[in-house]
Protein backbone atom coordinates (compact mmCIF):
# COMPACT_ATOMS: atom_id res chain seq x y z
CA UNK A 1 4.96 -8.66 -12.22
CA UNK A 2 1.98 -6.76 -13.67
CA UNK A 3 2.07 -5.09 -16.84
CA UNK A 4 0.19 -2.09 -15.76
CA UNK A 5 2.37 0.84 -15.34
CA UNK A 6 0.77 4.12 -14.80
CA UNK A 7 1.87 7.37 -16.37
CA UNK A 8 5.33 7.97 -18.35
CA UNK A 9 5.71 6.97 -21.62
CA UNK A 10 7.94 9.88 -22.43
CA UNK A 11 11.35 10.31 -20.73
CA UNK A 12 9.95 8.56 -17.16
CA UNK A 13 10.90 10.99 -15.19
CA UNK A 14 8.34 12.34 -12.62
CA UNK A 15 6.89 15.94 -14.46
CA UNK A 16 6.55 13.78 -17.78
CA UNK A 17 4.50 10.78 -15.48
CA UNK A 18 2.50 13.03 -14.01
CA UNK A 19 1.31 15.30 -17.26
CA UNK A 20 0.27 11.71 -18.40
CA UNK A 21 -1.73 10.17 -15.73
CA UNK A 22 -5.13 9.49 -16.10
CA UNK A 23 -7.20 11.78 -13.48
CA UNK A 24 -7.45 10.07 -10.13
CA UNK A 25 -11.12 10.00 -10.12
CA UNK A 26 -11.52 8.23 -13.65
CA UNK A 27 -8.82 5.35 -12.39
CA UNK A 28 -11.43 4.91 -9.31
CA UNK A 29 -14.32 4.45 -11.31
CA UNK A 30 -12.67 2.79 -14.12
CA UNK A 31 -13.76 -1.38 -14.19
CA UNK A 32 -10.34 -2.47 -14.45
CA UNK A 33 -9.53 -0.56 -10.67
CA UNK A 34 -12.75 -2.74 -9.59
CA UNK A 35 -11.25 -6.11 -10.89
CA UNK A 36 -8.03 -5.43 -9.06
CA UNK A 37 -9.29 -4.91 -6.10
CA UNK A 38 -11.73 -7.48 -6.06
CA UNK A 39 -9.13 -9.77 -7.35
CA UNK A 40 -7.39 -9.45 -4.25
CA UNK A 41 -9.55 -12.14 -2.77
CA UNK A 42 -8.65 -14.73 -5.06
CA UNK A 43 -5.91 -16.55 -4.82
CA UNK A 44 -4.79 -17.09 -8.94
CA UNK A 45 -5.19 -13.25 -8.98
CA UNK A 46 -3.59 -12.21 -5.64
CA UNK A 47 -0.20 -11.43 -7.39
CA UNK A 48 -0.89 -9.28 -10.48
CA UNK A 49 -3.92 -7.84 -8.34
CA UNK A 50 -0.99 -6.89 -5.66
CA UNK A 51 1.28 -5.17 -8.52
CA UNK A 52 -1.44 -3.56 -9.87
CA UNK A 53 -2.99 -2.06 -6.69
CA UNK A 54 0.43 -0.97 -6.11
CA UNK A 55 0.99 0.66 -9.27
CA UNK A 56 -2.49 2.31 -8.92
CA UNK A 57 -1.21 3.61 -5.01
CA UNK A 58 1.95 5.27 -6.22
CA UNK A 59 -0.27 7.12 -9.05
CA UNK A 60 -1.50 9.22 -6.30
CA UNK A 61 2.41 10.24 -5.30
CA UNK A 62 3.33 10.55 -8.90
CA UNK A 63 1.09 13.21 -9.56
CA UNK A 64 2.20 15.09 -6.72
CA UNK A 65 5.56 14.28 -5.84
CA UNK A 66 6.46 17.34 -3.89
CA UNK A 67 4.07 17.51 -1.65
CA UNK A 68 3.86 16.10 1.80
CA UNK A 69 -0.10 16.11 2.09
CA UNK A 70 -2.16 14.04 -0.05
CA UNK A 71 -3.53 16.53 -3.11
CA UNK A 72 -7.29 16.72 -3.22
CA UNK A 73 -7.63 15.84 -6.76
CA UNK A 74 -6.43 12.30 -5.83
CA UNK A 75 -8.97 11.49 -3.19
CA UNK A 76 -11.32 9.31 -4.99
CA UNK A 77 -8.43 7.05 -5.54
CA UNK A 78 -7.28 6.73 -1.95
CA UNK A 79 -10.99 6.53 -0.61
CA UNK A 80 -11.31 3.82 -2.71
CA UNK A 81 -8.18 1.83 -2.40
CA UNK A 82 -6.93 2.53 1.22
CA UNK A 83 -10.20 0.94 2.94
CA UNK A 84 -9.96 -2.07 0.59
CA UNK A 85 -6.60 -2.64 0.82
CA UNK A 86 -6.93 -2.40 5.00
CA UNK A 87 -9.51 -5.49 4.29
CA UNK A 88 -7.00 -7.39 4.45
CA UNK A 89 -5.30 -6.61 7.91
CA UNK A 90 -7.68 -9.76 9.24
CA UNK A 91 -5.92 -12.16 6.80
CA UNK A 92 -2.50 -10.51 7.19
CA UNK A 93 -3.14 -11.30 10.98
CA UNK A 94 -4.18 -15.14 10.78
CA UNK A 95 -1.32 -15.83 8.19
CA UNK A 96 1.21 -14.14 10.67
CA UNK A 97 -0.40 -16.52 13.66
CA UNK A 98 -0.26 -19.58 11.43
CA UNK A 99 3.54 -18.42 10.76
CA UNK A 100 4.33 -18.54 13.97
CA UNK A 101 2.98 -21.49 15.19
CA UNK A 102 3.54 -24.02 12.35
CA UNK A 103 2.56 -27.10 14.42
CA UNK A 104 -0.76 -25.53 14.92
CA UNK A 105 -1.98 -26.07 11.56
CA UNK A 106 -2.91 -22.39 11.62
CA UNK A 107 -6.65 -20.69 11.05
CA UNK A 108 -4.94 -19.23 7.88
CA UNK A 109 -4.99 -20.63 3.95
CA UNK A 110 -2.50 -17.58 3.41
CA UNK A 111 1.25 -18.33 2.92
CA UNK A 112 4.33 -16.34 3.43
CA UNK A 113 4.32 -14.90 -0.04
CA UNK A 114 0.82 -13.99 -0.16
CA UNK A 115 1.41 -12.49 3.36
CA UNK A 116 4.06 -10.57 1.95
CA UNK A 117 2.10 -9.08 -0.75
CA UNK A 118 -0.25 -7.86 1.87
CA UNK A 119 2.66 -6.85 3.28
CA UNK A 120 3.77 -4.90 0.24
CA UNK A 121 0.42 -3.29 -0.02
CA UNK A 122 0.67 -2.34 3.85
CA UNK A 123 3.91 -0.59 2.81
CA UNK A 124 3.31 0.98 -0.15
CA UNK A 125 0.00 2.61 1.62
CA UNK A 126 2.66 3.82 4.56
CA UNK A 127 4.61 5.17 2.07
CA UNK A 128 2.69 6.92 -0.24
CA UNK A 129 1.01 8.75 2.13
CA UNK A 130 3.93 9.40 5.52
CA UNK A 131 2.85 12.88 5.72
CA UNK A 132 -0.64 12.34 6.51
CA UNK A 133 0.41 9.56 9.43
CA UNK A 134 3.12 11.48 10.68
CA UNK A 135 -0.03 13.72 11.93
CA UNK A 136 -1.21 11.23 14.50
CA UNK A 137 -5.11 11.77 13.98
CA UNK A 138 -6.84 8.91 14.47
CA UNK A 139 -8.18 8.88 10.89
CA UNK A 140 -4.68 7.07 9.49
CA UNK A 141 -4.68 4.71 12.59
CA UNK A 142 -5.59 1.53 10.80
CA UNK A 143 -2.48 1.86 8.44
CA UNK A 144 -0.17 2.85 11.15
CA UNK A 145 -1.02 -0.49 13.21
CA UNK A 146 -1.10 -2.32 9.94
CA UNK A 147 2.64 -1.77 9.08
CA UNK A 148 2.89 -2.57 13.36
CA UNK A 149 1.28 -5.72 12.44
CA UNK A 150 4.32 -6.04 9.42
CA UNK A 151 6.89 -5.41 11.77
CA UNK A 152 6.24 -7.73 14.23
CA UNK A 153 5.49 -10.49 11.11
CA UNK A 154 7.83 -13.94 12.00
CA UNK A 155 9.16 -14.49 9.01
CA UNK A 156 12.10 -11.57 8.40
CA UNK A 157 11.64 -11.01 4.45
CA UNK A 158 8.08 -10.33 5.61
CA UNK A 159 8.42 -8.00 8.33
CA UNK A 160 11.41 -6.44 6.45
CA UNK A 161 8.64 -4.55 4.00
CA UNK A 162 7.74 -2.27 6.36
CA UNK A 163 11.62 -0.77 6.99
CA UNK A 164 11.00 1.97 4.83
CA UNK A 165 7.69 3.28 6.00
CA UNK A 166 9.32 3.51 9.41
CA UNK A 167 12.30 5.08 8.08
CA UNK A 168 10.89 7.56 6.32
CA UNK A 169 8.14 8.09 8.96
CA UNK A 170 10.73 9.12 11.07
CA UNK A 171 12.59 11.44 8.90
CA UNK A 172 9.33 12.94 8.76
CA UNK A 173 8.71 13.49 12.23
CA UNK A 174 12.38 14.28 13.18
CA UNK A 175 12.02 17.19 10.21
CA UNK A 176 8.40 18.28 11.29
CA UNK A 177 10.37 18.84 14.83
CA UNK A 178 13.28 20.45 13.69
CA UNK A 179 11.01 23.37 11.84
């Protein structure tokens, strides 16, 4: 996994992380935020890049745990990582064709495992930010059909990463009803 762990340093839990974190608009300009993004197209960086795109999407939680909206002091993060990280629906879509029709020889160079880091980053996207898709505007559409796209993946531990962005999506929208 990636060494890169934002926030803490003190007793880990959530008030101490989020006193610590760097502000969301110097992580999205910093060059190392660039490199892991970009990295994200090459194959002997897809891994770390994943874990480290990860980390930097649950920064923008951390900081504001409670909350069921995004804060606005995180923005520059998410505008920066959600479109790049939905760059790579395309792939996620050819490796999940190639996956299910092995004989084919596929129109994908993407395995399994680097379809279930896309996967992961899918997930952790749905995640992080539930309250904002639980909305239905069509500005949080492509994530939504993303994690569809996880779902329906052939291979189980795949399609298995998007369980808890449905799960929690509808404790959301069973709890938006109920108030």
């Amino acid at each position: 996994g990636a060494w890169v762990r934002l926030g803490g340093g003190g007793t880990g839990d959530r008030e101490d992380s989020a006193r610590t974190l760097p502000p969301a608009s110097d992580l999205a300009a910093h060059p190392l935020t660039a490199a892991a993004l970009q990295g994200l197209a090459d194959p002997e960086t897809f891994d770390v890049c994943v874990d480290t795109v990860s980390e930097l999407i649950r920064s923008t939680r951390i900081a504001h745990p409670e909350a069921d909206q995004l804060a606005p002091d995180q923005l520059p993060l998410v505008q920066l990582l959600v479109p790049t990280v939905m760059t790579l629906l395309p792939r996620f879509q050819a490796a999940s064709r190639a996956s299910a029709d092995i004989n084919s020889g596929g129109d994908s160079v993407d395995d399994d495992e680097t379809a279930k880091g896309m996967a992961r980053l899918f997930a952790e996207v749905g995640e992080a930010y539930v309250g904002m898709f639980a909305t239905a505007t069509a500005e949080v559409a492509q994530p939504v059909e993303a994690l569809l796209e996880v779902v329906g993946y052939p291979e189980d531990s795949v399609a298995f990463m998007s369980f808890e962005f449905w799960h929690q999506l509808s404790r959301t929208l069973t709890k938006n009803n109920a108030a």
